[in-house]
C-alpha atoms as a PDB file:
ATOM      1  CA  UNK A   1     -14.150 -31.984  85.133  1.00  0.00           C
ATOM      2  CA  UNK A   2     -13.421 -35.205  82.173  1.00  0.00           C
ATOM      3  CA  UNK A   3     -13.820 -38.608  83.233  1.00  0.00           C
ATOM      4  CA  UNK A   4     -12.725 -40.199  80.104  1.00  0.00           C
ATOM      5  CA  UNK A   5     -11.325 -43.287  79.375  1.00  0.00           C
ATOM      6  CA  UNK A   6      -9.563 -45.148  76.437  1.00  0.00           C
ATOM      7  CA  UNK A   7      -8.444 -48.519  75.788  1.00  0.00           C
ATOM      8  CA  UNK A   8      -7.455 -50.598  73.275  1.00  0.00           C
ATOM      9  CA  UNK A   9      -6.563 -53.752  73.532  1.00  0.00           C
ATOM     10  CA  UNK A  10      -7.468 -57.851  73.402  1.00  0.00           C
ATOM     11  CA  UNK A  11      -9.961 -59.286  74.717  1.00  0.00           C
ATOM     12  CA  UNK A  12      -8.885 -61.680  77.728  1.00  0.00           C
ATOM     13  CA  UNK A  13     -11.923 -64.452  77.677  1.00  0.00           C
ATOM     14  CA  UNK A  14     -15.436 -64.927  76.107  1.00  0.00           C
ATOM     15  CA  UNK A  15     -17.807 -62.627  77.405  1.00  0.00           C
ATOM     16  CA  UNK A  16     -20.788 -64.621  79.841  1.00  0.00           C
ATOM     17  CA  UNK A  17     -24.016 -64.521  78.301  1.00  0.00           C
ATOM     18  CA  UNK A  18     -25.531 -60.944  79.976  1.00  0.00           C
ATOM     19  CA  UNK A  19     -27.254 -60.764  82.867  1.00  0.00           C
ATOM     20  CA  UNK A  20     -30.564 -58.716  83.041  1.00  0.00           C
ATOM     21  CA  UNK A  21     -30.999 -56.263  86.063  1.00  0.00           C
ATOM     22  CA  UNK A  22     -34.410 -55.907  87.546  1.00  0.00           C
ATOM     23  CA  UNK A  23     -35.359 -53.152  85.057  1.00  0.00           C
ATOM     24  CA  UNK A  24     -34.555 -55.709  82.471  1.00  0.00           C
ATOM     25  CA  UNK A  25     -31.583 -54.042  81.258  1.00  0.00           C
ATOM     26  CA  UNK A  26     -28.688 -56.234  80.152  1.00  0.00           C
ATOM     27  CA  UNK A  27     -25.146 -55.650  81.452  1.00  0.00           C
ATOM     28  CA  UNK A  28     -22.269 -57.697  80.827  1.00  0.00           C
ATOM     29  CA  UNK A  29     -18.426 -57.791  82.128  1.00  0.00           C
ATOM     30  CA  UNK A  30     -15.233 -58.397  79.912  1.00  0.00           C
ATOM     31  CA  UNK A  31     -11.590 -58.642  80.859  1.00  0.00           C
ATOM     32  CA  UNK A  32      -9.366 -56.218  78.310  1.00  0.00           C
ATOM     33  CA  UNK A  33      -5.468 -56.308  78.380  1.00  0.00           C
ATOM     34  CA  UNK A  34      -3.537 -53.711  77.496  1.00  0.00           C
ATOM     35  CA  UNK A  35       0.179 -53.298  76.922  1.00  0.00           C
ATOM     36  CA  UNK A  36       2.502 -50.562  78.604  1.00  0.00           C
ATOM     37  CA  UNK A  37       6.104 -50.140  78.887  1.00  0.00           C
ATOM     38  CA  UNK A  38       8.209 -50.606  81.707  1.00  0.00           C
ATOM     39  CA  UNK A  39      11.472 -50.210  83.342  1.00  0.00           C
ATOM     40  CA  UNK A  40      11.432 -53.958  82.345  1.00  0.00           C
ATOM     41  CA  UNK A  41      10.292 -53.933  78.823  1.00  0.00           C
ATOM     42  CA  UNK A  42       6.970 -54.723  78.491  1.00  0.00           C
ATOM     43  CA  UNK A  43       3.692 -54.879  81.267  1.00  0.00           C
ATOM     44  CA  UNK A  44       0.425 -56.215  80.612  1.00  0.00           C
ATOM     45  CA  UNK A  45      -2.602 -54.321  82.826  1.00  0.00           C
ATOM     46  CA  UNK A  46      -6.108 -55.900  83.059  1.00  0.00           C
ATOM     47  CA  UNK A  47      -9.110 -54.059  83.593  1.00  0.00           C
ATOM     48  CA  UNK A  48     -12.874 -54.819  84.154  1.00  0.00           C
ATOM     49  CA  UNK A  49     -14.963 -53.162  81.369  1.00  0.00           C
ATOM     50  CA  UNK A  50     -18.858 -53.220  81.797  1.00  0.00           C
ATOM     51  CA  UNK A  51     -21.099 -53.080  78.783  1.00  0.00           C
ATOM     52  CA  UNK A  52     -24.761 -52.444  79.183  1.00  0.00           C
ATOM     53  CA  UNK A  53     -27.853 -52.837  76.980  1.00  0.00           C
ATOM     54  CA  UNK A  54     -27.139 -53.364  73.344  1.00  0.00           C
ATOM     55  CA  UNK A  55     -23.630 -53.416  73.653  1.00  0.00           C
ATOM     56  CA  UNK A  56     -23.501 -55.819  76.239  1.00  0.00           C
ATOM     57  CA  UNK A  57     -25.539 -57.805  74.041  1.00  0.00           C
ATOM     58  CA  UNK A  58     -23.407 -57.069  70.576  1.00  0.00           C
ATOM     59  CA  UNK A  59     -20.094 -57.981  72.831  1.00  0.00           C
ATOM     60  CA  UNK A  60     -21.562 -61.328  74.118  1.00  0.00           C
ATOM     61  CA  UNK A  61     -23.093 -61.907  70.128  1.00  0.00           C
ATOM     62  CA  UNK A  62     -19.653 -60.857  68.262  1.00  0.00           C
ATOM     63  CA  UNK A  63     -16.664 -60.992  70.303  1.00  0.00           C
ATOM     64  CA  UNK A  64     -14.244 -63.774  71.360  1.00  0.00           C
ATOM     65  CA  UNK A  65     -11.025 -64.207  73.508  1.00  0.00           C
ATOM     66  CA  UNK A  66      -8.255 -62.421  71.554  1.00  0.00           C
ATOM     67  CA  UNK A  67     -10.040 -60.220  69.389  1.00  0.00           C
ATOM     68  CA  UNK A  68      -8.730 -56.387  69.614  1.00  0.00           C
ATOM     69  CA  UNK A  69     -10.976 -53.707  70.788  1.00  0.00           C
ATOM     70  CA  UNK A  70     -11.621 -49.916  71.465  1.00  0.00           C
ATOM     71  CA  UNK A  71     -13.098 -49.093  74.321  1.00  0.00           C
ATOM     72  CA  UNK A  72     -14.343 -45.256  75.502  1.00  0.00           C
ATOM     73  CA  UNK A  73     -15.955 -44.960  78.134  1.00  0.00           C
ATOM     74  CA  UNK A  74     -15.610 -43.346  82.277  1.00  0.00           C
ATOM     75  CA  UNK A  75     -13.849 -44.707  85.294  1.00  0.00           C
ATOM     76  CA  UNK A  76     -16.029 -46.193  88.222  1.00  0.00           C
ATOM     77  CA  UNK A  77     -15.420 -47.472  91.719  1.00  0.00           C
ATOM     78  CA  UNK A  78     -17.437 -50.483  93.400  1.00  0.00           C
ATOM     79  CA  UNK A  79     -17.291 -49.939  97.571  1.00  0.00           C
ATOM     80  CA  UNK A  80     -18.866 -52.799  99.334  1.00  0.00           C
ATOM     81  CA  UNK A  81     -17.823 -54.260 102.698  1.00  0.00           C
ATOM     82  CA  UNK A  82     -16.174 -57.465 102.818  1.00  0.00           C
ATOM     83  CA  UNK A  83     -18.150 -60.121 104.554  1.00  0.00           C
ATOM     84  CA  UNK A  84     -15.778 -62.354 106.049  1.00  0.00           C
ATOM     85  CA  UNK A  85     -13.310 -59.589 107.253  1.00  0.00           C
ATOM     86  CA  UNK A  86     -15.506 -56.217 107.603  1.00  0.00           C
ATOM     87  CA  UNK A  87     -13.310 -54.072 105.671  1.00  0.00           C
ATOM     88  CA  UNK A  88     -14.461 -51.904 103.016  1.00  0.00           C
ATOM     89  CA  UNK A  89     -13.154 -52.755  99.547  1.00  0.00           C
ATOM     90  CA  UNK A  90     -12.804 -50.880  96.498  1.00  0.00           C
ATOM     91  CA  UNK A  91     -12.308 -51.792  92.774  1.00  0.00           C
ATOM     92  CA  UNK A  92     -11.934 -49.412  89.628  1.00  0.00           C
ATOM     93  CA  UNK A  93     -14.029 -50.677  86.570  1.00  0.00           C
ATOM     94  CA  UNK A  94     -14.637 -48.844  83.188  1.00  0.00           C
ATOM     95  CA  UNK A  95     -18.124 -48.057  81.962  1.00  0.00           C
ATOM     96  CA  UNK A  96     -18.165 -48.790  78.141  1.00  0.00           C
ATOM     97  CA  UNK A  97     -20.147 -45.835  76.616  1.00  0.00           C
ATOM     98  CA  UNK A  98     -18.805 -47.119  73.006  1.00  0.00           C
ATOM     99  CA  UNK A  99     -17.245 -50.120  72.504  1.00  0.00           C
ATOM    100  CA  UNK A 100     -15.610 -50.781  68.638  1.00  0.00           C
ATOM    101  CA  UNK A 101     -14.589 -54.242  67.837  1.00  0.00           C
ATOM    102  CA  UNK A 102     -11.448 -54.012  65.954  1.00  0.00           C
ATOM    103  CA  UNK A 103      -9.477 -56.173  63.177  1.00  0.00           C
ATOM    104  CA  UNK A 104     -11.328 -59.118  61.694  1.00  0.00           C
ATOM    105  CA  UNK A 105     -13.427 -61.761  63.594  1.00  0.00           C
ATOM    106  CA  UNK A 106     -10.418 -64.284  62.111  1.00  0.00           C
ATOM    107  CA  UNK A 107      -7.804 -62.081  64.478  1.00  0.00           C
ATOM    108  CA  UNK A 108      -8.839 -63.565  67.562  1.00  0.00           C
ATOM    109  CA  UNK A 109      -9.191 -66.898  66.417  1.00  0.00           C
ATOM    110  CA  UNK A 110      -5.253 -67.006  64.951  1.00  0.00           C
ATOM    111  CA  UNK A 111      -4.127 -64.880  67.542  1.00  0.00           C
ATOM    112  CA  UNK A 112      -5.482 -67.256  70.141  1.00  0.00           C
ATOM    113  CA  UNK A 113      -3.511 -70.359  67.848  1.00  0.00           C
ATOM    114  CA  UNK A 114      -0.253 -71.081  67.704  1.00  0.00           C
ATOM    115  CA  UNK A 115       1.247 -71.378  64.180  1.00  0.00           C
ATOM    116  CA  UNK A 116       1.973 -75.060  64.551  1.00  0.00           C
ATOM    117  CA  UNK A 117      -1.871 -75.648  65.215  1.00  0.00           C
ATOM    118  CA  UNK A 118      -3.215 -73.953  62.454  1.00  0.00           C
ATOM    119  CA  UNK A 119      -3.942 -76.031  58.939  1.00  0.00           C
ATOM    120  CA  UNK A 120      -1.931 -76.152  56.493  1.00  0.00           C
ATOM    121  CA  UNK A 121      -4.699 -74.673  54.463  1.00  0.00           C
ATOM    122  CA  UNK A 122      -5.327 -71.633  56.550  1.00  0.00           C
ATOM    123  CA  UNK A 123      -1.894 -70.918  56.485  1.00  0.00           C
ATOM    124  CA  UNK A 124      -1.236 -70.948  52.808  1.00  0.00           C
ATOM    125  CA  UNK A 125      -4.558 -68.787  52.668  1.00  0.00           C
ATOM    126  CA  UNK A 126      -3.075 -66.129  54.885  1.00  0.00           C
ATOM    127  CA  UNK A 127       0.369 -66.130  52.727  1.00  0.00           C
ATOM    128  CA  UNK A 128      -1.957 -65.771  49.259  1.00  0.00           C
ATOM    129  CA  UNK A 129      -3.969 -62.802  51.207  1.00  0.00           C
ATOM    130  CA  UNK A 130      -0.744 -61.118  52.072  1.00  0.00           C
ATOM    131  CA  UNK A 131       1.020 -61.501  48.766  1.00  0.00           C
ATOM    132  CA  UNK A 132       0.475 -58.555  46.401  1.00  0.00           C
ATOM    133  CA  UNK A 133       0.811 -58.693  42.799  1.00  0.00           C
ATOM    134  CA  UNK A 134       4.175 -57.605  41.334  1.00  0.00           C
ATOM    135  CA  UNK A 135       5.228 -57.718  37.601  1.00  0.00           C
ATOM    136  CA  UNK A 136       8.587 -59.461  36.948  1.00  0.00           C
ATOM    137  CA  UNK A 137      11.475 -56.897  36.152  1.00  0.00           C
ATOM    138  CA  UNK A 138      11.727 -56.258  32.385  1.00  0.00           C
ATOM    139  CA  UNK A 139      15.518 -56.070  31.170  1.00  0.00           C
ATOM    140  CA  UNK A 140      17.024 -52.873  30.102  1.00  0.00           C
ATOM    141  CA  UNK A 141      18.631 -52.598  27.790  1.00  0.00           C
ATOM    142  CA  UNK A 142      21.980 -53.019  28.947  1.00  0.00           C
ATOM    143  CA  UNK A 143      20.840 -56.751  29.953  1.00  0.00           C
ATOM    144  CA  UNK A 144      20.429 -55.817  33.818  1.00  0.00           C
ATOM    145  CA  UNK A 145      17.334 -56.557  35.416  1.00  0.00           C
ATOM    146  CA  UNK A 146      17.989 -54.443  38.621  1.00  0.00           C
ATOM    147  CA  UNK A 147      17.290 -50.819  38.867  1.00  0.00           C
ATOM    148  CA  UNK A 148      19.539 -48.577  40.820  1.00  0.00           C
ATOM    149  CA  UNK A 149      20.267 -49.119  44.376  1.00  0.00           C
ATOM    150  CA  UNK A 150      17.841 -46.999  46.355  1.00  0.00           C
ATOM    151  CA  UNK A 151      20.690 -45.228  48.485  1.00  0.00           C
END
């Protein structure tokens, strides 16, 4: 039997600061979109991911709201009885057994931004990243500067 599960998408808030479980180990929740299609174009699912022991602690350390992840790890049901109406409830969670933080640490940030918000500086610095050098065409010899048409 497989009980394996992959993700990747963005990160939906900060994750809390761990919390430590009795045996000291440290376990942390984040909230990871992902995008589907659908008979209506395009459906965003959220899922629960817990992290535990030094991942939890690298996630809390390194990653912010927006910033694109892979996640493998298993899927888990909680059962616990619902105090105010007696029922038993259920929720599916993923156990991260490897979590990879994806893109640069920048993504989230400018992701998270709209384009009117960022500085006028960070702006022209993403244009100059994204620019490639090119040498200017050279003349043949006939005088045109254009090479053939590439179809």
């Amino acid at each position: 039997m497989v009980n394996k599960i992959i993700l990747i998408g963005n990160l939906g808030a900060d994750p809390e600061e761990p919390r430590k479980t009795q045996s000291g180990m440290s376990v942390v929740d984040i909230s990871v979109a992902t995008k589907r299609r659908s008979k209506n174009g395009e459906a965003t699912d959220w899922h629960t991911v817990t992290c535990w022991n030094k991942t939890a602690e690298l996630v809390h350390q390194y990653l912010r709201t927006g910033r694109q992840v892979y996640i493998e790890g298993r899927l888990q049901y909680d059962t616990w009885t619902d105090e105010s109406t007696g029922k038993t409830r259920k929720k599916a969670k993923v156990v991260a057994d490897s979590v990879q933080f994806l893109g640069s640490k920048n993504d989230a940030y400018e992701s998270s931004q709209p384009a009117r918000q960022r500085t006028e500086q960070e702006q022209a610095r993403n244009f100059e990243e994204r620019q490639s050098p090119v040498d200017p065409p050279r003349p043949r010899a006939d005088g045109n500067t254009h090479g053939p048409i590439p179809f």
